[in-house]
Protein backbone atom coordinates (compact mmCIF):
# COMPACT_ATOMS: atom_id res chain seq x y z
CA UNK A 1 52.81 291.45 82.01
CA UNK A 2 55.49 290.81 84.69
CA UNK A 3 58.54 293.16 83.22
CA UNK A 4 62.06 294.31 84.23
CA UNK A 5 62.33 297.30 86.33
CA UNK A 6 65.14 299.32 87.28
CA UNK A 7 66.25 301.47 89.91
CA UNK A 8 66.85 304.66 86.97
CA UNK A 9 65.18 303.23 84.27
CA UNK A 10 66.12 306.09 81.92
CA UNK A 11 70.19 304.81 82.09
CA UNK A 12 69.31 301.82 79.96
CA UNK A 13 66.08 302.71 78.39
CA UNK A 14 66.35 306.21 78.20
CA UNK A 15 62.70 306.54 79.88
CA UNK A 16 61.65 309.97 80.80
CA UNK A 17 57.19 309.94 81.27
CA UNK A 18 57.25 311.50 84.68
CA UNK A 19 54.20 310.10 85.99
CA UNK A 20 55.65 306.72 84.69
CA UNK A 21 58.77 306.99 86.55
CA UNK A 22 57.11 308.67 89.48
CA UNK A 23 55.31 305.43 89.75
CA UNK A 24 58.67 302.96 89.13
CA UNK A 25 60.43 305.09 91.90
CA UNK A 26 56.90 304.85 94.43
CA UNK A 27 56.54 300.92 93.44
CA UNK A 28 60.02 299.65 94.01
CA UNK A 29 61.15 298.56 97.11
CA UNK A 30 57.18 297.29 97.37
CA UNK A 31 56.16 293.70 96.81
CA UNK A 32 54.72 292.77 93.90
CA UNK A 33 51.71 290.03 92.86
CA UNK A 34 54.34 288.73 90.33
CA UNK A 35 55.25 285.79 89.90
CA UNK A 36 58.08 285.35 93.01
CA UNK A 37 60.92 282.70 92.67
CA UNK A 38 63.61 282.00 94.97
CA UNK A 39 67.28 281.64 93.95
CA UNK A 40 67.00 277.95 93.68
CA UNK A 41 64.10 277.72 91.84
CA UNK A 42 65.50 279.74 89.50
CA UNK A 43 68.64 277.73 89.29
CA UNK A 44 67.01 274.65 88.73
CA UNK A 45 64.66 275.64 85.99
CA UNK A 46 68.14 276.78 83.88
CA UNK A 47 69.91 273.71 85.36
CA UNK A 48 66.73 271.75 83.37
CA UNK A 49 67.86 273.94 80.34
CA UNK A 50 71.18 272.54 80.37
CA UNK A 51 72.55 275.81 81.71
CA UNK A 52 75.90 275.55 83.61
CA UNK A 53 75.07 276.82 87.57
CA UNK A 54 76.86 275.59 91.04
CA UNK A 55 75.83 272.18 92.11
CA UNK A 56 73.32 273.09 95.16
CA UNK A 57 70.75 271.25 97.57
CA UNK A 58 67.55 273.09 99.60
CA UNK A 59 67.12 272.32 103.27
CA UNK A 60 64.52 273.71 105.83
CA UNK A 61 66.17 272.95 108.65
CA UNK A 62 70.09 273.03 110.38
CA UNK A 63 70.55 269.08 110.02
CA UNK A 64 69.37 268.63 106.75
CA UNK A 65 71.50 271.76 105.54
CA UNK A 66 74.60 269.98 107.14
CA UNK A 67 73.79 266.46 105.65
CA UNK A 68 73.65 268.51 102.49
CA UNK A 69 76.91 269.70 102.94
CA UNK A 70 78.39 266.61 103.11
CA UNK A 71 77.09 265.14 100.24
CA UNK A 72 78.06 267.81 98.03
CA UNK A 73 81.86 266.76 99.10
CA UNK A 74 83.52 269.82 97.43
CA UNK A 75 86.43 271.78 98.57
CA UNK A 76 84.44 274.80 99.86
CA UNK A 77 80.59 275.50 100.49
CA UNK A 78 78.64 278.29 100.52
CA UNK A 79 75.21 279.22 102.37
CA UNK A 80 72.85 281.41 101.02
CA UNK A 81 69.35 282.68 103.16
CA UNK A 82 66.51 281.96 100.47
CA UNK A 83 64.39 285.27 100.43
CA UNK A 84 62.98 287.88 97.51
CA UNK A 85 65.51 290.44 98.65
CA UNK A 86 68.68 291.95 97.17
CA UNK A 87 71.40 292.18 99.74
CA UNK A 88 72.04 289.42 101.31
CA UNK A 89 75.36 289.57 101.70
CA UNK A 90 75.49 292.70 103.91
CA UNK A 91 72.10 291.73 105.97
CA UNK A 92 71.69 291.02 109.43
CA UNK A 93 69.56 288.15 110.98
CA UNK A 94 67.79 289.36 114.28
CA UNK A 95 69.55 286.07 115.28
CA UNK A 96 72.58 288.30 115.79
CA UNK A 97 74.27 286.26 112.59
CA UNK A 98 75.50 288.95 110.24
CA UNK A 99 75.10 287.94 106.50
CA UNK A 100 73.02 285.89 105.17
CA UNK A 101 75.48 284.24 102.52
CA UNK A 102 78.53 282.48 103.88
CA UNK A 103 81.42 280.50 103.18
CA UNK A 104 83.10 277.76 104.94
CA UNK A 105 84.84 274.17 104.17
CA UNK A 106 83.10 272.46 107.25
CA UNK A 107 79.93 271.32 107.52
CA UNK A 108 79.50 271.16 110.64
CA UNK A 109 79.95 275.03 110.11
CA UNK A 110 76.99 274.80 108.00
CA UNK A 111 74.83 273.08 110.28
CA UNK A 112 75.34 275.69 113.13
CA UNK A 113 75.01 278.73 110.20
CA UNK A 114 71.66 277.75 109.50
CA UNK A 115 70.76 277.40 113.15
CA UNK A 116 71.42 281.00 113.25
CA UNK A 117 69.44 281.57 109.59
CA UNK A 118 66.19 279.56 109.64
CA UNK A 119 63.17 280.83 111.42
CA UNK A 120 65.06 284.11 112.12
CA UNK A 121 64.36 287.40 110.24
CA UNK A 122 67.49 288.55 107.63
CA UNK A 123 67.10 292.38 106.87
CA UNK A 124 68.74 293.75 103.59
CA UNK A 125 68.42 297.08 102.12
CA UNK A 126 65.83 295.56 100.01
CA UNK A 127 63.54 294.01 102.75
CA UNK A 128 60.85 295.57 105.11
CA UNK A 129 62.54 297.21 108.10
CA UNK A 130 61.71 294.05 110.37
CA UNK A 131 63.44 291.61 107.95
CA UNK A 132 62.24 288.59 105.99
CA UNK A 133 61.96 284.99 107.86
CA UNK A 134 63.97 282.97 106.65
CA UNK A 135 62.33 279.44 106.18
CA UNK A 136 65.05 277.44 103.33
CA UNK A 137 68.40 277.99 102.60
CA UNK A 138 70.61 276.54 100.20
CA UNK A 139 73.57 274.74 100.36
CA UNK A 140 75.81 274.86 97.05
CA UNK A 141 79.10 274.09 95.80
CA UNK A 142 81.75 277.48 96.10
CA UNK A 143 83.54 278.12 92.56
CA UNK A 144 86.22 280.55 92.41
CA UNK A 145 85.45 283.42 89.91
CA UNK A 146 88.69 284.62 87.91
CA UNK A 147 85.94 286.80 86.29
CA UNK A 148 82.66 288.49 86.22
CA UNK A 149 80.23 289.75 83.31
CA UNK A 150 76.76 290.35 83.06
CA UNK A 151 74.24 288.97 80.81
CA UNK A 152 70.05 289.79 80.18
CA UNK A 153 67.82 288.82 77.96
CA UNK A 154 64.48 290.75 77.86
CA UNK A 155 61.70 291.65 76.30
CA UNK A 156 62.03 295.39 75.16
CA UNK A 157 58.72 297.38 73.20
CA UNK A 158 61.12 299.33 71.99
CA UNK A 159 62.29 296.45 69.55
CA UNK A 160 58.98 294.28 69.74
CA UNK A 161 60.86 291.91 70.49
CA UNK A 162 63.90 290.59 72.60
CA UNK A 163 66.70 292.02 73.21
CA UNK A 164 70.52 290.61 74.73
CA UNK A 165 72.31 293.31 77.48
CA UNK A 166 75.57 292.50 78.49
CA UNK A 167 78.79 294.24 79.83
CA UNK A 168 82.12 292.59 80.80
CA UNK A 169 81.61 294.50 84.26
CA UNK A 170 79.45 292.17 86.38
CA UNK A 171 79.16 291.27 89.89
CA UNK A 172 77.62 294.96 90.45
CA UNK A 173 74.81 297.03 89.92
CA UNK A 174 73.99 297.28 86.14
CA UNK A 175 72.86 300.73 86.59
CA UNK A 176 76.00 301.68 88.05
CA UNK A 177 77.80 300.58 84.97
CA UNK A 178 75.68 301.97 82.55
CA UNK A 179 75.44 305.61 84.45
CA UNK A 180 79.60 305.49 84.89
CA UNK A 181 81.03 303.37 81.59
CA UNK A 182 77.95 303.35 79.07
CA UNK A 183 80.45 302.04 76.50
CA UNK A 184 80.43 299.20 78.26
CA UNK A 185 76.83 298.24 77.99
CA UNK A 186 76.26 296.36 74.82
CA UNK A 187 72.57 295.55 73.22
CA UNK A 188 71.31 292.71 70.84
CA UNK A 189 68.64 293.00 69.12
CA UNK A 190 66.47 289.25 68.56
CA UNK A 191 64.31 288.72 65.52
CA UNK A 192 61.64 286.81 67.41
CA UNK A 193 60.92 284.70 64.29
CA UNK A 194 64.52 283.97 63.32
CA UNK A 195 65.22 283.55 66.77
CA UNK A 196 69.18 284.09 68.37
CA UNK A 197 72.06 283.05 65.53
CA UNK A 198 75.11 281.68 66.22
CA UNK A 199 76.63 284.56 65.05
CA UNK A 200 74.89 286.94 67.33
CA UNK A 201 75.66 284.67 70.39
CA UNK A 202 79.57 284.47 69.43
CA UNK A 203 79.73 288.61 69.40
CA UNK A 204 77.86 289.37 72.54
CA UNK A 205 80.18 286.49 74.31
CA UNK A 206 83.04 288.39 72.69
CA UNK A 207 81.92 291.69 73.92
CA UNK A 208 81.38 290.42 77.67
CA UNK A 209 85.40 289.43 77.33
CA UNK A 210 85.77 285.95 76.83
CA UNK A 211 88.32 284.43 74.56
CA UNK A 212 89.54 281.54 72.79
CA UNK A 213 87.45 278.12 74.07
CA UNK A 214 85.96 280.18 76.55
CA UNK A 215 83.69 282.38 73.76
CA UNK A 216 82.58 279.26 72.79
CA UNK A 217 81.52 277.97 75.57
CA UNK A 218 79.46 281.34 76.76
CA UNK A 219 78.15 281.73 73.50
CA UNK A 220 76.73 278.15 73.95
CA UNK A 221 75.36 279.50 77.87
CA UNK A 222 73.65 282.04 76.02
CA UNK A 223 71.82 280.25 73.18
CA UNK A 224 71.08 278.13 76.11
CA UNK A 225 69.75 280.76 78.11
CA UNK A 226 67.68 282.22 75.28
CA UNK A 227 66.10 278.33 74.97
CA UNK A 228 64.80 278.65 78.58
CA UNK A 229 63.43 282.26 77.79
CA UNK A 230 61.40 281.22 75.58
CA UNK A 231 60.52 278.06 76.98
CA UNK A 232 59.74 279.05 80.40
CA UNK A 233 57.52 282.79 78.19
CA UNK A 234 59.98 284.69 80.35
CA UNK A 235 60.06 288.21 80.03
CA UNK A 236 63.20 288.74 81.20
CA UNK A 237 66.36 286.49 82.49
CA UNK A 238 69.16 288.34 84.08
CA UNK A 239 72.16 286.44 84.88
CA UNK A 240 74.93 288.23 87.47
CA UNK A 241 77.54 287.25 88.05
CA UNK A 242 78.21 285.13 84.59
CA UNK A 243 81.29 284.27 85.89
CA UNK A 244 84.40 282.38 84.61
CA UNK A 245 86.44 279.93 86.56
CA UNK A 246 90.24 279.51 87.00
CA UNK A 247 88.98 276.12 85.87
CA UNK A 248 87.71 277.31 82.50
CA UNK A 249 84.52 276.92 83.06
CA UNK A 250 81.82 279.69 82.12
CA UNK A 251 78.94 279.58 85.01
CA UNK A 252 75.48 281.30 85.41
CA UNK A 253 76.54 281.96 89.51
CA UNK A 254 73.06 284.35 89.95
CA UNK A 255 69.72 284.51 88.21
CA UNK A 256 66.87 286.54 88.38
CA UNK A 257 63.54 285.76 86.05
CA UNK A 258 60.51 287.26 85.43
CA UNK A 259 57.28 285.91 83.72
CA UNK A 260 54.98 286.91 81.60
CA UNK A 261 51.83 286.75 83.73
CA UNK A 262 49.40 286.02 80.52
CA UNK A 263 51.21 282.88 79.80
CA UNK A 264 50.05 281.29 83.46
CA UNK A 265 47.33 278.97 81.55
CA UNK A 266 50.59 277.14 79.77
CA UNK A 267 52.92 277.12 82.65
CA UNK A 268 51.71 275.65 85.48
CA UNK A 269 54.32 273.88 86.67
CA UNK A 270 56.79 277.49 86.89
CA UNK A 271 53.48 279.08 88.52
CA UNK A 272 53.08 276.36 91.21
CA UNK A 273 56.45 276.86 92.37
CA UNK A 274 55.21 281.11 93.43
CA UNK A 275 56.86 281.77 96.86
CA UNK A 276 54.17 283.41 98.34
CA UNK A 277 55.27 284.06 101.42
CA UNK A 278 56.94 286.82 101.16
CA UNK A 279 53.82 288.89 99.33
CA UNK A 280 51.69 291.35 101.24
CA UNK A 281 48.70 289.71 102.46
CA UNK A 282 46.37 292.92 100.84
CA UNK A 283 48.34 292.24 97.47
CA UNK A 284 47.49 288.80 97.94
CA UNK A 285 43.41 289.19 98.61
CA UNK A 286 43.42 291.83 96.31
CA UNK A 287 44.63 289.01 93.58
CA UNK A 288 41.31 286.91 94.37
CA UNK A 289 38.72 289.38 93.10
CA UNK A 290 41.34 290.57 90.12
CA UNK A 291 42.00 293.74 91.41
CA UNK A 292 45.79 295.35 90.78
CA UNK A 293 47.10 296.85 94.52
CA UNK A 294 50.22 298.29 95.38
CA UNK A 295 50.57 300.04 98.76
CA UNK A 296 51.81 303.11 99.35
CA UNK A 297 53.07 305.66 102.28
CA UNK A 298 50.15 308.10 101.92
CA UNK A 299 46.69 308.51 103.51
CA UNK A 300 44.18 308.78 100.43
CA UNK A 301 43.35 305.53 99.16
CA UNK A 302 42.40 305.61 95.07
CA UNK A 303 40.19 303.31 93.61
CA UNK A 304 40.22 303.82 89.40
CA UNK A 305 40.01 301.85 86.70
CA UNK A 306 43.25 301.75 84.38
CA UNK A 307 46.60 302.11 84.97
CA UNK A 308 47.08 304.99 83.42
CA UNK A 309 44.42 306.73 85.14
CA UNK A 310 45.30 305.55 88.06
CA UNK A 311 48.97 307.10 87.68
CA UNK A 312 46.80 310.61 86.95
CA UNK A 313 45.32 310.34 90.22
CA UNK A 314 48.37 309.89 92.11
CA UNK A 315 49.96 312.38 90.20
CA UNK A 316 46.98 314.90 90.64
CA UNK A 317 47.24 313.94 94.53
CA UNK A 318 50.63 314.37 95.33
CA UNK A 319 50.02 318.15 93.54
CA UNK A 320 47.28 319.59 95.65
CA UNK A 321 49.30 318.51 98.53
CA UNK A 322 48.36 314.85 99.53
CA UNK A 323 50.03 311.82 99.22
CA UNK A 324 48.18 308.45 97.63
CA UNK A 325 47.70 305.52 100.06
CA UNK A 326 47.39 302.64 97.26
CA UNK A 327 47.21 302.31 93.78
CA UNK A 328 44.27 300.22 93.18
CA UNK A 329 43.12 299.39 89.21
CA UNK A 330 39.71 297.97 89.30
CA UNK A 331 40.06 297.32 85.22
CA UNK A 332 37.38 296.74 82.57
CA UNK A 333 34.75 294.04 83.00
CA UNK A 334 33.77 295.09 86.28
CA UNK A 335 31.42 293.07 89.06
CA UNK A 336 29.63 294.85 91.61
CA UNK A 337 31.25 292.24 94.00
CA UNK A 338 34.75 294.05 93.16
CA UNK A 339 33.89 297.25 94.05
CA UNK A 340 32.83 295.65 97.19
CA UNK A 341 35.75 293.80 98.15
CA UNK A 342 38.27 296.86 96.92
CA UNK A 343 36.45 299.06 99.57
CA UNK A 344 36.73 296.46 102.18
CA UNK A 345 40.55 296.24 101.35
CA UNK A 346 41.03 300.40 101.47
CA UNK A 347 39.10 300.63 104.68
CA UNK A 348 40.87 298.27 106.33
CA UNK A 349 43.93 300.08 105.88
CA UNK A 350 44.59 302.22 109.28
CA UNK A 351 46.42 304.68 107.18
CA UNK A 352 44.03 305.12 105.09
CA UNK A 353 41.86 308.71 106.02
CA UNK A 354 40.25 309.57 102.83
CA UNK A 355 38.93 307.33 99.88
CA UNK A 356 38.90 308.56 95.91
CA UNK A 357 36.54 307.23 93.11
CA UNK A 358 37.82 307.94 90.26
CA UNK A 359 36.31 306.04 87.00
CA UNK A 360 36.05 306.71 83.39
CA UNK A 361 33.27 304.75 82.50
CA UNK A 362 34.15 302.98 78.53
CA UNK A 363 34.22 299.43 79.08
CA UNK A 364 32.87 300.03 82.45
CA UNK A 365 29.49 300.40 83.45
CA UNK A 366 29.15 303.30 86.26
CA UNK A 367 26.25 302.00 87.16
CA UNK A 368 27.70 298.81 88.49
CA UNK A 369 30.28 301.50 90.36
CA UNK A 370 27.46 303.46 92.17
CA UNK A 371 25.79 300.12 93.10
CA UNK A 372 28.77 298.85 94.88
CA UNK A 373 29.93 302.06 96.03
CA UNK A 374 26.48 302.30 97.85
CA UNK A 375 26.56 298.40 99.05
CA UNK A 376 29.72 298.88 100.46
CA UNK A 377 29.06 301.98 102.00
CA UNK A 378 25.91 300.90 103.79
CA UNK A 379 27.67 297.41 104.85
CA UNK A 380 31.25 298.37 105.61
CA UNK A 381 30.55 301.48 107.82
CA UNK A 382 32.49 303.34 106.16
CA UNK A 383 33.98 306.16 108.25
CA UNK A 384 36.10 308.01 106.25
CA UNK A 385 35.38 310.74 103.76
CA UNK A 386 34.32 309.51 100.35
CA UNK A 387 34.85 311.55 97.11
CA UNK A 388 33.28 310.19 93.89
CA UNK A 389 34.03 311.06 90.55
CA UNK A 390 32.52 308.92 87.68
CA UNK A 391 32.31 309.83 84.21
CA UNK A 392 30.92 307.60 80.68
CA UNK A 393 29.12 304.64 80.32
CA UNK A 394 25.44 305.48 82.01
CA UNK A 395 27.22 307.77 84.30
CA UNK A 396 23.85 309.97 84.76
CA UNK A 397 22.07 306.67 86.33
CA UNK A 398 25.37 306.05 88.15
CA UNK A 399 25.35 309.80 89.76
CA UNK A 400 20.89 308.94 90.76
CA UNK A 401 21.58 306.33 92.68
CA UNK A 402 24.48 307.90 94.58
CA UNK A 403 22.54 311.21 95.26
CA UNK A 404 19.60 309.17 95.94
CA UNK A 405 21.35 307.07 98.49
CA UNK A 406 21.31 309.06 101.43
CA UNK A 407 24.93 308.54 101.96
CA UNK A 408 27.77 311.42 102.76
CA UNK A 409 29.06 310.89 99.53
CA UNK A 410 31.39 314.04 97.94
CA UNK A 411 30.68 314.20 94.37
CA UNK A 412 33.22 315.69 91.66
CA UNK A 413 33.31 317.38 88.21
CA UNK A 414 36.59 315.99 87.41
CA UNK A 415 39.66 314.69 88.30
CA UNK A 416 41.45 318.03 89.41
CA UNK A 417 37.59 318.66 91.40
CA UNK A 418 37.96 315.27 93.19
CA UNK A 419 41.48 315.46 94.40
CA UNK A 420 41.30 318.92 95.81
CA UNK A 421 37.98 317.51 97.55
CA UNK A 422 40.18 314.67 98.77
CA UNK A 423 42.81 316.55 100.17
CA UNK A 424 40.61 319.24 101.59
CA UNK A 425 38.75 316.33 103.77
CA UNK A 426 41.68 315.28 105.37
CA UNK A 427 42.47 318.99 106.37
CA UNK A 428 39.08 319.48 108.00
């Protein structure tokens, strides 16, 4: 399940697992295999919802982003680089171009802009230190903003359920807020069967600080925006700015959604619309075979099934003194074919020197492990050490064929066992 993360989770959710939020603060600045939307897509599937956003066109290219202009005939325009990345704003194309969101009334101006935006690289504090290409911007109608909130709806275990975050301080960092003024953070709580009331919607617009017609109005955005949560089996849609207008008008100016991944067999149309790419190309083969990767800075690449387990091993890692290349979760139902593409993916990793095994064998068969292990092994060429450490389901036929193999294969009692043998063969 695709769900929100935050820069200090425990500010908000009061989090505190260390091996949890040792693996929030390794995974992210790191691509994900979620779901990936850009800006506009976003804005179009709450535009669809009836909710209020800027009146916008895409282009791929410097003419059809000044035609765009044109026909959008409003007073001022701004251009915004579509990529994944936070920090547009303050990023700098290797075009020279410094920003990647701009404002002008001229659009010619535009046209020459995203001469100096498309096909070039925009790096944020966000992006990969080479930048992002940039291959679409979009070209929307400036409001003024008299005022900023911000709004979230998301799906919280906590509650079982979700939940509505707001604070009349938007525009900014919501962790900032909640770390500096936590009185100004206010929660919802959603019965998921009842769904949002009017009442609830009414209060939370009151607490973000609108008043008079303009309560009624964002508590109408919100009901709205809880419509295309459910709709769209978000798990989270995070609106900032929610801005209001000299004008009087209450407009969703940013949006960020997340999906749940499980709900892919009922919405194709969101999932055809995946931006991929910006993924990693590893992330992205890993997918294929239904293998979970994230890379990492270290040099010992782990290969476990679970999550959980596989935080263990990073943890246990990073303790005797080594640092985890990957974090690689085979999961449960198990082919021998995986275990054969996940090595192929580790070992082609140049920073990779070391590779741990480490499976608890319940719904998996180690059997199947050792068999793949040994394929791989034998086919691959494998170069670097190898430390195996299988437990469970027929592990005793898993650790014959291993021993029987013939291969330089480092066996292990146990986790703590396997990661000092890790660590150690990268010392040698």
């Amino acid at each position: 399940m695709t769900c929100l993360i935050l820069k200090n989770p425990s500010l908000i959710f009061n989090k505190s697992c260390k091996s949890l939020c040792w693996f929030l603060q390794c995974t992210w600045s790191t691509p994900r295999r979620w779901l990936n939307l850009q800006e506009y897509q976003s804005k179009k599937l709450m535009q669809e919802s009836g909710v209020a956003v800027q009146r916008f066109y895409v282009a791929d290219s410097a003419s059809e982003a000044q035609e765009a202009a044109k026909r959008l005939d409003a007073k001022e325009i701004v251009l915004k680089a579509q990529i994944l990345a936070g920090g547009r704003g303050k990023g700098v194309f290797d075009s020279g171009l410094k920003g990647g969101v701009h404002l002008t009334k001229d659009p010619v101006v535009v046209g020459e802009l995203a001469k100096q935006m498309l096909g070039f690289n925009l790096t944020t504090k966000q992006t990969p230190k080479d930048g992002v290409k940039v291959n679409t911007v979009m070209v929307a109608e400036a409001l003024d903003i008299s005022r900023e909130t911000y709004f979230a709806i998301l799906m919280d275990r906590a509650y079982n359920g979700p939940v509505m975050v707001g604070s009349p301080q938007g525009g900014m960092d919501i962790e900032e807020v909640a770390a500096s003024t936590p009185e100004l953070i206010f929660k919802e709580t959603i019965d998921i069967i009842e769904g949002l009331q009017e009442e609830q919607a009414l209060r939370m617009a009151s607490n973000l600080g609108f008043k008079g017609s303009l309560q009624r109005q964002a508590a109408d955005q919100i009901k709205r925006l809880y419509d295309l949560f459910l709709k769209v089996d978000a798990t989270q849609v995070e609106i900032n700015p929610l801005g209001e207008t000299p004008e009087g008008q209450v407009v969703c100016f940013d949006a960020k959604i997340n999906f749940d991944d499980n709900a892919e067999f009922r919405q194709k149309a969101v999932f055809a619309m995946d931006d991929m790419t910006e993924s990693d190309p590893t992330e992205m083969e890993a997918a294929k075979w239904d293998l979970k990767y994230i890379g990492l800075d270290g040099n010992i690449a782990c290969f476990v099934n679970g999550a959980g387990l596989a935080m263990a091993t990073c943890d246990i890692i990073d303790l005797h003194g080594g640092k985890p290349a990957n974090f690689l979760d085979l999961g449960g139902g198990v082919k021998e074919r995986q275990v054969y593409e996940a090595f192929k993916l580790l070992s082609a990793d140049p920073k990779v020197e070391a590779i741990l095994v480490n499976i608890f064998g319940g719904i998996v068969n180690c059997a199947i492990i050792a068999n793949g292990i040994t394929k791989a092994c034998r086919e691959l060429e494998l170069k670097v050490p190898l430390v195996v450490r299988l437990e469970g389901t027929n592990v005793h036929e898993a650790k014959r064929i291993l021993s029987e193999s013939g291969l330089p294969i480092t066996s292990a009692n146990d986790l703590d066992d396997a990661a000092q043998k890790a660590v150690a063969a990268i010392k040698k």
